[in-house]
Structures are given as C-alpha cells and as structure tokens.
N, C-alpha and C. Protein backbone atom coordinates (compact mmCIF):
# COMPACT_ATOMS: atom_id res chain seq x y z
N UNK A 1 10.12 -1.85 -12.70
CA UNK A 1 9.26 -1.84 -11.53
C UNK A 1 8.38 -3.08 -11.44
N UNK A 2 8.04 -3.64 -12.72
CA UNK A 2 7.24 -5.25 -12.27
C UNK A 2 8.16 -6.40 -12.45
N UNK A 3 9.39 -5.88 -12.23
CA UNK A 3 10.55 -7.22 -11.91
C UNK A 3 10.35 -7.40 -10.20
N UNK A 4 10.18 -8.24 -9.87
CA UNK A 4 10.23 -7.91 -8.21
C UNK A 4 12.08 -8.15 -8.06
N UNK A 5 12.62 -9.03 -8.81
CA UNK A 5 14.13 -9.30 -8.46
C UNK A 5 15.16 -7.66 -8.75
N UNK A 6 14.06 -6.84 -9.38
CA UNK A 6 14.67 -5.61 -9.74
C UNK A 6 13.93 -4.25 -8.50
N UNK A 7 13.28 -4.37 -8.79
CA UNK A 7 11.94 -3.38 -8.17
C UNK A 7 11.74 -3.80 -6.68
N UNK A 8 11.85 -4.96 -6.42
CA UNK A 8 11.42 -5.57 -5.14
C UNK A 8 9.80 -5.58 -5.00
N UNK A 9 9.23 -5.67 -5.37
CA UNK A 9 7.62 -5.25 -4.89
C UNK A 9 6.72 -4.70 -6.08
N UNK A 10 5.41 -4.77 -5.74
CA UNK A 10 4.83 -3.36 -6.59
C UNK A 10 4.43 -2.75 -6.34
N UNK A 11 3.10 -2.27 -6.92
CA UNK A 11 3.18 -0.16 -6.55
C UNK A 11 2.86 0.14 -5.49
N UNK A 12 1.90 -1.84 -4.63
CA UNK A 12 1.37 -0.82 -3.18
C UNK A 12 3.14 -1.00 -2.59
N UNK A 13 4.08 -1.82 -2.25
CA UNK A 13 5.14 -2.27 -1.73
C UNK A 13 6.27 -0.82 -2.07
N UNK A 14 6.33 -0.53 -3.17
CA UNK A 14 7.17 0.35 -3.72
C UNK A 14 6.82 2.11 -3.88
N UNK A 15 5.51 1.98 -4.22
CA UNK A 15 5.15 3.36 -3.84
C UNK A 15 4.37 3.97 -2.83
N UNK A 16 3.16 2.88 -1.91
CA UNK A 16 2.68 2.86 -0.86
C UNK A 16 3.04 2.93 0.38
N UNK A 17 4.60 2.66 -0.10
CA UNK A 17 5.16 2.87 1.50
C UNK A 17 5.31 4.15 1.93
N UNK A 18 5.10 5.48 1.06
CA UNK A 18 5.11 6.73 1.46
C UNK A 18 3.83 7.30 1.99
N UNK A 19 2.46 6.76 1.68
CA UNK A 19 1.41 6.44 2.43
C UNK A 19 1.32 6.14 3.30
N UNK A 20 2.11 4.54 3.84
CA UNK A 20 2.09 4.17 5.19
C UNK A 20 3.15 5.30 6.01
N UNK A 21 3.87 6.01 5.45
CA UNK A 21 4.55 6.44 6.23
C UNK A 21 3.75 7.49 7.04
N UNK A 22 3.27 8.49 6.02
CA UNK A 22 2.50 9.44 6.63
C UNK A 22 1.44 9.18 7.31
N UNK A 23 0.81 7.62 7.17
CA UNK A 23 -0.02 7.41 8.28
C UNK A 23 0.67 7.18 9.76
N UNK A 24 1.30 7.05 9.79
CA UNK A 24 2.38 6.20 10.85
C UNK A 24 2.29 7.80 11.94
N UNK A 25 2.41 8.76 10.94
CA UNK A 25 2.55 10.14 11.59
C UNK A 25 1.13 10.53 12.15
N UNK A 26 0.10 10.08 11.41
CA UNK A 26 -1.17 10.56 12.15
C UNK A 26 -1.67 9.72 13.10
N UNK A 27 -0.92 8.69 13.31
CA UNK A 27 -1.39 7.54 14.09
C UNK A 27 -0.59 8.08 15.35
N UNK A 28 0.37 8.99 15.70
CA UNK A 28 0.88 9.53 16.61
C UNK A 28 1.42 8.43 17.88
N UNK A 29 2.32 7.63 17.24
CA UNK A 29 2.50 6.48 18.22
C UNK A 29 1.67 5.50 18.48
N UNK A 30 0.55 5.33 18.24
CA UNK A 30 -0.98 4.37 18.30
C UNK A 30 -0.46 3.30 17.37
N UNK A 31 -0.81 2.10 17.24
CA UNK A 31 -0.58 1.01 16.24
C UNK A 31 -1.89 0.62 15.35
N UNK A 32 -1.53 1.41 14.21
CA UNK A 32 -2.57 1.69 13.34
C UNK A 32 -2.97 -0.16 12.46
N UNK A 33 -4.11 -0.41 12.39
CA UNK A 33 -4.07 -1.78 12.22
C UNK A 33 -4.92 -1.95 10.32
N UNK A 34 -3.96 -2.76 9.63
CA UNK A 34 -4.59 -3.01 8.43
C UNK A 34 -6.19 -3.76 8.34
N UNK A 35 -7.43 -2.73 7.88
CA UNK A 35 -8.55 -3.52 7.86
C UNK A 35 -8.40 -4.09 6.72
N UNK A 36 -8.30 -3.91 5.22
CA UNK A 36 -8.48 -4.11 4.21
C UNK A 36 -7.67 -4.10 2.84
N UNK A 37 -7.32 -5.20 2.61
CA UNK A 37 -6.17 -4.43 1.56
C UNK A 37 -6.82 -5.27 0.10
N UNK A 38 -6.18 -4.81 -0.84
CA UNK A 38 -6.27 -5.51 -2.58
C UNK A 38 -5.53 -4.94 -3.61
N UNK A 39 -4.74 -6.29 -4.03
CA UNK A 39 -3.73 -5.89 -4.93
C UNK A 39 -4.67 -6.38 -6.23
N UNK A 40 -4.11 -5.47 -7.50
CA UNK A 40 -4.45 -6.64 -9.03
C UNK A 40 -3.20 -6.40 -9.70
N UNK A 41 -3.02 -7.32 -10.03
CA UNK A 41 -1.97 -7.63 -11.41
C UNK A 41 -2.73 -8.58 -12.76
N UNK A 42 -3.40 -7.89 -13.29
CA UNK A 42 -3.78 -8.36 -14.50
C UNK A 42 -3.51 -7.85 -15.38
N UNK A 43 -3.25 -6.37 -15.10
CA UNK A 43 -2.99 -5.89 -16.77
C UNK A 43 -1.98 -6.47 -17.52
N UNK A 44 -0.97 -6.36 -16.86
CA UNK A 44 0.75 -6.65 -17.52
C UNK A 44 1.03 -8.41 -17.66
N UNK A 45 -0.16 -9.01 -16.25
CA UNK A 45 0.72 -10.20 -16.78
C UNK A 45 1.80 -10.04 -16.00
N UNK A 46 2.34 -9.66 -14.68
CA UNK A 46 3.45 -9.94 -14.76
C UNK A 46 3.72 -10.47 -12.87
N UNK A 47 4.64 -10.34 -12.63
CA UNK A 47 4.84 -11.37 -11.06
C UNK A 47 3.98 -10.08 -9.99
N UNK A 48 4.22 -9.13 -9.77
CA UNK A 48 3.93 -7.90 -8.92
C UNK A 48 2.24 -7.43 -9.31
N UNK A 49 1.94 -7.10 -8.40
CA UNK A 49 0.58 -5.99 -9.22
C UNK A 49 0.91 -4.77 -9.31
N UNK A 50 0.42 -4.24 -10.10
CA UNK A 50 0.50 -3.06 -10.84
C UNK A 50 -0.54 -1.97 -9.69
N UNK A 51 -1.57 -2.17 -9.20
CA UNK A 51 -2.31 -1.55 -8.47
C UNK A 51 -2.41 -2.24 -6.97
N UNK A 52 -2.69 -1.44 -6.13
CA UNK A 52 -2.76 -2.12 -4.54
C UNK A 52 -3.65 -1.15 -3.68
N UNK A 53 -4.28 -1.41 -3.11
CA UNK A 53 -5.21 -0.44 -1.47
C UNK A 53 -4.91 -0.96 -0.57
N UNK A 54 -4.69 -0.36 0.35
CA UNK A 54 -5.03 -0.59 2.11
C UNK A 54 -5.87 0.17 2.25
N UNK A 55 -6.54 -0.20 3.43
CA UNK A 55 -7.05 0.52 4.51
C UNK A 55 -6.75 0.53 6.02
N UNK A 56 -6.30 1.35 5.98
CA UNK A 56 -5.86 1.54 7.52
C UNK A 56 -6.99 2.63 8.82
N UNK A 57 -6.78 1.41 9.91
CA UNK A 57 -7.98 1.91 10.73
C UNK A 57 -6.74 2.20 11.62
N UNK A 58 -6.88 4.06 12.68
CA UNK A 58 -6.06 4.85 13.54
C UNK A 58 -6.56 4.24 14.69
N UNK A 59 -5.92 4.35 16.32
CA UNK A 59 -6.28 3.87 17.38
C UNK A 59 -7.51 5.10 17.45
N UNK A 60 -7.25 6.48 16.97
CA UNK A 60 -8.19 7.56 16.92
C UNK A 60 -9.49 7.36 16.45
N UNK A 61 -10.11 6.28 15.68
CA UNK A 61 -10.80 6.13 15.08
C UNK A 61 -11.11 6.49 13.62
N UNK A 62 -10.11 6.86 13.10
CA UNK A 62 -9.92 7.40 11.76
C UNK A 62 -9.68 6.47 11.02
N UNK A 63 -10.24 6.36 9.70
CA UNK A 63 -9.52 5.36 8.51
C UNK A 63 -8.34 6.00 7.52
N UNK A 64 -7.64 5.43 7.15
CA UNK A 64 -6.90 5.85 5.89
C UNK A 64 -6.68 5.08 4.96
N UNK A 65 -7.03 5.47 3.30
CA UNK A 65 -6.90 4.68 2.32
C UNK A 65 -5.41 5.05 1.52
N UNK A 66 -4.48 3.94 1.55
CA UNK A 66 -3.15 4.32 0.65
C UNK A 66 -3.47 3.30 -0.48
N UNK A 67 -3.77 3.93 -1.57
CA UNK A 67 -3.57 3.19 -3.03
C UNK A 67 -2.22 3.95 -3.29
N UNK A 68 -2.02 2.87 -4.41
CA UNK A 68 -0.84 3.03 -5.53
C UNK A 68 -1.12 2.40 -7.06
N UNK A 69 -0.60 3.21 -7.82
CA UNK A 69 -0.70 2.20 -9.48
C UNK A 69 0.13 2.50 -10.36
N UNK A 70 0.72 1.84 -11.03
CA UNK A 70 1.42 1.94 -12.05
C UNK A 70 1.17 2.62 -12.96
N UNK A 71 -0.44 2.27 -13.45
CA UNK A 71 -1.11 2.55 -14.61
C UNK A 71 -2.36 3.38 -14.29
C-alpha cells in the first residue's frame, strides 16, 4: 500500500475514496467543493502518506471530514 507503482496512492487516495463517495451521496447532485485537505508521510519514509484529511464543504452548507491512515 506505500508502493504507489503497486497501491497507486495512499490512504487518503486508496481508502478515502469511500468517504468521498458517500459524500457525493449527501451532496445530492450539488458540487461539493474541497476546503481543506493534509496529507503526512513521515512515519514510513516512504513515496505516499500514510495519513490524509479533507474537508469537504456541501452546496447545503454542511461540512464533511474524510480522513484515512494506515497507522
């Protein structure tokens, strides 16, 4: 998973996308817009980060936070 040539991505890319998905659903067709995001890759040392956040702001006015981590 921190090969990107294997894994493609990291945990926000690879496991966050099931986050964005379910936001996608509360956003009910609206184009939900990224306020804030932060990846780290320090622990491992390695090409990917191991941890990632978004924040996603709804046309509804709602926020949503999708983290992911390895560790």
């Amino acid at each position: 998973m921190l090969d990107p040539k294997i894994g493609g991505g990291g945990a926000l890319r690879n496991l966050g996308q099931h986050g964005a998905d379910a936001t996608l659903v509360l956003a009910a067709g609206g184009a939900p817009v990224i306020a804030a995001a932060r990846r780290v890759a320090h622990g491992y040392g390695e090409a990917v980060e191991e941890y990632g956040a978004a924040l996603i702001s709804l046309p509804c006015g709602a926020a949503v936070q999708v983290e992911a981590g390895y560790s």
